[in-house]
N, C-alpha and C. Protein backbone atom coordinates (compact mmCIF):
# COMPACT_ATOMS: atom_id res chain seq x y z
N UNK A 1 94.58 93.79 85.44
CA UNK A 1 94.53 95.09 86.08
C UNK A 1 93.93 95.00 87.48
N UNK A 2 92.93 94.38 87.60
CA UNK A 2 91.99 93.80 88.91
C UNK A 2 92.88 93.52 90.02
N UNK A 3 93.96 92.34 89.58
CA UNK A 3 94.52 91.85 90.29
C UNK A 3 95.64 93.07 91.06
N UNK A 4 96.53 93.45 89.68
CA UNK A 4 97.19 94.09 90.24
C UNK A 4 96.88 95.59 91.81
N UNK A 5 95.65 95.76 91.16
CA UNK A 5 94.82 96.77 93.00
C UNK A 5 94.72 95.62 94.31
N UNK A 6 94.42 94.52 93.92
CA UNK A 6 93.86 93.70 94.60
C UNK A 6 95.29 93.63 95.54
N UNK A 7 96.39 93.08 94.79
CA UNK A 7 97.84 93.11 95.70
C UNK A 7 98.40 94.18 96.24
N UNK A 8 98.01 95.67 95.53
CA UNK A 8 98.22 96.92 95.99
C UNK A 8 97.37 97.27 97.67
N UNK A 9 96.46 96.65 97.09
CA UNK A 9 95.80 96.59 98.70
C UNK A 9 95.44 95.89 99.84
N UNK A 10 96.18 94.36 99.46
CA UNK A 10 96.64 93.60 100.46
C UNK A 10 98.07 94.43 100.80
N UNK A 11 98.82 94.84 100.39
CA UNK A 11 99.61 95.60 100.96
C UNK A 11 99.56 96.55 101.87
N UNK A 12 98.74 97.52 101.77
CA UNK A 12 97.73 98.14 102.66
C UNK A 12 97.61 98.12 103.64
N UNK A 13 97.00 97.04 103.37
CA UNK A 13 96.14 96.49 104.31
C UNK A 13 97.41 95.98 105.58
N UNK A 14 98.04 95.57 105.13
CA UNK A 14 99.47 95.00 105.88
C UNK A 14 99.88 96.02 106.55
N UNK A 15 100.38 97.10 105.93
CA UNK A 15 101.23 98.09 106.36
C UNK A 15 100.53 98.42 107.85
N UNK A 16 98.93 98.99 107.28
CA UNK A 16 98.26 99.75 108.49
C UNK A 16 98.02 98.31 109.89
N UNK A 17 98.06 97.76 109.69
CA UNK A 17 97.90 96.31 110.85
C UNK A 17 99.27 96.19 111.19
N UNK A 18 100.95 96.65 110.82
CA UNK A 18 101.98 96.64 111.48
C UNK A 18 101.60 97.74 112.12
N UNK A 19 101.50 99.10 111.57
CA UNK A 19 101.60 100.23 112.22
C UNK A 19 100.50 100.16 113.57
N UNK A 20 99.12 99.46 113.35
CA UNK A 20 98.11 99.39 114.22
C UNK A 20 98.87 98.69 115.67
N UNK A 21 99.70 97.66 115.01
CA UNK A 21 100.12 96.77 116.18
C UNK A 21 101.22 97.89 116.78
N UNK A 22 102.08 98.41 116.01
CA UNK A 22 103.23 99.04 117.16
C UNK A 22 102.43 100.09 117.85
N UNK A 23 101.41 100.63 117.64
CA UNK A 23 100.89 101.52 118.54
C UNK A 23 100.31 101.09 119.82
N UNK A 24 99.94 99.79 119.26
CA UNK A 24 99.13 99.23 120.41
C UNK A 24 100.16 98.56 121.96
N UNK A 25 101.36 98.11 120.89
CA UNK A 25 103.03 97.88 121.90
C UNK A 25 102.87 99.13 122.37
N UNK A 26 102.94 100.23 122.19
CA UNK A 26 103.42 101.79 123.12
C UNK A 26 101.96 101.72 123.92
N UNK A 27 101.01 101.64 123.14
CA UNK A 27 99.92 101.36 124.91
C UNK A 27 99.90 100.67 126.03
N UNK A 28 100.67 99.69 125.52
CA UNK A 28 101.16 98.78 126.71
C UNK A 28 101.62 98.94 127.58
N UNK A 29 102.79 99.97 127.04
CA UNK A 29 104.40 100.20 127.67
C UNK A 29 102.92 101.54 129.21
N UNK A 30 101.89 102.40 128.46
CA UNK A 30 100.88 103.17 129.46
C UNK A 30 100.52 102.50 130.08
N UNK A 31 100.08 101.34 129.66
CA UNK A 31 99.09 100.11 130.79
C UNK A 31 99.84 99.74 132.20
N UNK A 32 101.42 99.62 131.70
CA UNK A 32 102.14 99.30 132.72
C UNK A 32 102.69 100.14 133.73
N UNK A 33 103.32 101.45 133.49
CA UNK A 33 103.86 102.27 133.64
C UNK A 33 102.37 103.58 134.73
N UNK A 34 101.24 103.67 134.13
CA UNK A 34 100.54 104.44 134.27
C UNK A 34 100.62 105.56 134.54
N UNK A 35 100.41 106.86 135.57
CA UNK A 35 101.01 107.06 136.05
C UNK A 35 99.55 107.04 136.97
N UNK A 36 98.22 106.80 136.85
CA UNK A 36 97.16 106.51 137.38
C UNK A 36 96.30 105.43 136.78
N UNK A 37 94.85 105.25 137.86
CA UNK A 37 94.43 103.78 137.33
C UNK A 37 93.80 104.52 135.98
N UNK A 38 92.99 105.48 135.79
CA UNK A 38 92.24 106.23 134.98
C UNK A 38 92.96 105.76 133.60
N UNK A 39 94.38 106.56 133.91
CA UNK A 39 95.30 106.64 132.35
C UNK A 39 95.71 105.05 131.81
N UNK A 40 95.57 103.97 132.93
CA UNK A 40 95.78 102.70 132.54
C UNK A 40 94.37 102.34 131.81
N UNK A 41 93.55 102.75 132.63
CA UNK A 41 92.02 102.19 131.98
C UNK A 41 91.93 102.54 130.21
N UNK A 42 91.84 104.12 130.34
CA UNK A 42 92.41 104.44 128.81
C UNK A 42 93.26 103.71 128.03
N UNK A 43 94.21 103.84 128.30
CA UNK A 43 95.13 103.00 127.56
C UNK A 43 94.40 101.08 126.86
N UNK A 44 94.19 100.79 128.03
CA UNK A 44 93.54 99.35 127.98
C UNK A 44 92.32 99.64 127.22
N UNK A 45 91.40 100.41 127.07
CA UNK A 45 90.41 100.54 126.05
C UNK A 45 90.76 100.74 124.59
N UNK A 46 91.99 101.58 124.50
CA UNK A 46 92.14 102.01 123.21
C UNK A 46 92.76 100.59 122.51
N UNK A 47 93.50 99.77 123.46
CA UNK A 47 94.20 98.55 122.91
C UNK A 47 93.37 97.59 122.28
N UNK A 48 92.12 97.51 123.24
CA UNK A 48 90.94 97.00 122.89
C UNK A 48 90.65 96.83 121.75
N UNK A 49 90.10 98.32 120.86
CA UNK A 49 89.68 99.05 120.08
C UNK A 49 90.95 98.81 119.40
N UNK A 50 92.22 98.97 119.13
CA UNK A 50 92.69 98.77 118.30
C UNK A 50 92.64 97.23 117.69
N UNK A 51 92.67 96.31 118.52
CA UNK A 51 92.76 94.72 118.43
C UNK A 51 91.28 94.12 117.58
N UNK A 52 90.69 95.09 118.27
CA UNK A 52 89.59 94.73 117.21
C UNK A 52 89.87 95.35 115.76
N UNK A 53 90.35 96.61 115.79
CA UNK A 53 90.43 96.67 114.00
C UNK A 53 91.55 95.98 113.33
N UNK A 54 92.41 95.40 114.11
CA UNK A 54 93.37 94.82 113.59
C UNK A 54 92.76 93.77 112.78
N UNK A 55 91.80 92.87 114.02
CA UNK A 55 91.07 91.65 113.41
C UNK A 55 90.69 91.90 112.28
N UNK A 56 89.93 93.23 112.30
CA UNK A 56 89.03 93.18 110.91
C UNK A 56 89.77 93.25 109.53
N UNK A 57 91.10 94.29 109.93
CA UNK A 57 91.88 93.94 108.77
C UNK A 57 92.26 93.03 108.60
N UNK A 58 92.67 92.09 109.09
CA UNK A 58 93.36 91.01 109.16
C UNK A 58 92.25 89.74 108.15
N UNK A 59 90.83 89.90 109.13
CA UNK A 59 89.97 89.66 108.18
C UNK A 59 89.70 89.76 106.63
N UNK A 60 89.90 91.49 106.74
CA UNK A 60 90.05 91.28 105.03
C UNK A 60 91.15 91.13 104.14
N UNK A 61 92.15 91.50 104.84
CA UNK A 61 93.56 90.45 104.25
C UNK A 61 93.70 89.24 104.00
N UNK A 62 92.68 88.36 104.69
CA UNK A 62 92.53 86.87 104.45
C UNK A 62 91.06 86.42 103.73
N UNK A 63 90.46 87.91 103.39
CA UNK A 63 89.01 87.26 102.85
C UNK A 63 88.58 86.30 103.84
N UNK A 64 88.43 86.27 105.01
CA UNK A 64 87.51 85.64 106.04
C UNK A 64 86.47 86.65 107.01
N UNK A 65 85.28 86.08 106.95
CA UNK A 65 84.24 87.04 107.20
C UNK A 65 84.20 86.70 109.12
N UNK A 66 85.00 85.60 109.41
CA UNK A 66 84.98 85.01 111.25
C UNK A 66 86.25 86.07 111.79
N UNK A 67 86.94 86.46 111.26
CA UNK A 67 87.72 87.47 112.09
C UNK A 67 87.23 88.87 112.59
N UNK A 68 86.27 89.30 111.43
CA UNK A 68 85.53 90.84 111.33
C UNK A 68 84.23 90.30 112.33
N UNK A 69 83.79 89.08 112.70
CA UNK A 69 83.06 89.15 113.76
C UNK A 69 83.36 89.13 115.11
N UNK A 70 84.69 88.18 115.00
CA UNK A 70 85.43 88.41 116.14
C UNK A 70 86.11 89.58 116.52
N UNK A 71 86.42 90.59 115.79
CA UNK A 71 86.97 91.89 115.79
C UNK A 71 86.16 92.72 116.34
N UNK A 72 84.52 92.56 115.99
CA UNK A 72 83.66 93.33 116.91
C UNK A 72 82.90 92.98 117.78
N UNK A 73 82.99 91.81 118.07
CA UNK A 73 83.02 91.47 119.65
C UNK A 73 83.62 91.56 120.66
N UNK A 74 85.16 91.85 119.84
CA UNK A 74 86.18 92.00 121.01
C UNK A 74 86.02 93.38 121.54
N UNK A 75 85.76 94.66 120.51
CA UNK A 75 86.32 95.84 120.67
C UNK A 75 84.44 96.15 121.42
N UNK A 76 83.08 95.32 121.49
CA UNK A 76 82.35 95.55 122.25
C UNK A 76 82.79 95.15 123.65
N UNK A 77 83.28 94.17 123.78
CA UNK A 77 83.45 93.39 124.92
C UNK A 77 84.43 94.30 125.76
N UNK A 78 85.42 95.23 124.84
CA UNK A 78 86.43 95.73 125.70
C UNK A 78 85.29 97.06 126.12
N UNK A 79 84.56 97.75 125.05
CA UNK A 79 83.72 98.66 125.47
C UNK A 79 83.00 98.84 126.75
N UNK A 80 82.35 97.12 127.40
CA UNK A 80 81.59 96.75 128.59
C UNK A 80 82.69 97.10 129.97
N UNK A 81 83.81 96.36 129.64
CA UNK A 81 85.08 96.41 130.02
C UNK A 81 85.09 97.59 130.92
N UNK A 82 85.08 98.57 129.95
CA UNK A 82 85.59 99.91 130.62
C UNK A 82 84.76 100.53 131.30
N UNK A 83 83.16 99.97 130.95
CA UNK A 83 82.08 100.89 131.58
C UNK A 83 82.36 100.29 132.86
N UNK A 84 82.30 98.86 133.48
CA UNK A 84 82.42 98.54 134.41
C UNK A 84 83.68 98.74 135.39
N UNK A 85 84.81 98.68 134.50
CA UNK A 85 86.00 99.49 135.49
C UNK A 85 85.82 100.67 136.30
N UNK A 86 85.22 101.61 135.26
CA UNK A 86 85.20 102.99 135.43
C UNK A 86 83.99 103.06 136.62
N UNK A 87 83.23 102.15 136.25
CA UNK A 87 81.88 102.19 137.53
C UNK A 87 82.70 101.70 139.20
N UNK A 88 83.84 100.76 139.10
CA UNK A 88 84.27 100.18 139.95
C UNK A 88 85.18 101.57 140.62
N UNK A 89 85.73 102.23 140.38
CA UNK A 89 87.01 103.23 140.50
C UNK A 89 85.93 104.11 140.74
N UNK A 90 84.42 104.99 140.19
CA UNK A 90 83.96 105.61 140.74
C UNK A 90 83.39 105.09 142.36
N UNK A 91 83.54 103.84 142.29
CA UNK A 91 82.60 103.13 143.47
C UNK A 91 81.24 103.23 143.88
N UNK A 92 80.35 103.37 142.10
CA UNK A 92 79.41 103.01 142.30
C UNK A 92 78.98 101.46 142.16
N UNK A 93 79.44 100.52 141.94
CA UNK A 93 80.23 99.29 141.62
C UNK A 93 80.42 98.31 142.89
């Protein structure tokens, strides 16, 4: 019975990490396109933030505890990211 949840939710787990990734393809398509630097910056944060939860699922889809650390380092690192963009574009920077 165990098992059978266990595969129910590696499935899951799958589904939401395709769907995570095609959203993160249509942020891209913003990153490029923009129609300002602001709405690119956005965009590039949320990708961030998504890439990191991807990791983490991905993490627990593989039962490895080094992806869910790398997952939130990335989505801090993109966090720093943006403070400093956004400081650069205000031109206090």
């Amino acid at each position: 019975m165990s098992e059978m949840i266990h595969n129910l939710m590696r499935n899951d787990l799958a589904v939401v990490g395709i769907v995570l990734t095609v959203m993160a393809i249509c942020l891209i398509y913003r990153i490029i396109r923009g129609p300002h630097a602001v709405d690119r910056l956005a965009a590039a944060d949320s990708v961030d933030v998504i890439i990191g939860v991807v990791m983490v699922i991905f993490g627990c889809y593989e039962d490895r505890s080094l992806y869910v650390d790398l997952g939130l380092i990335t989505a801090l690192l993109g966090f720093i990211e943006t403070i400093l963009i956004s400081k650069y574009l205000e031109g206090k920077l």
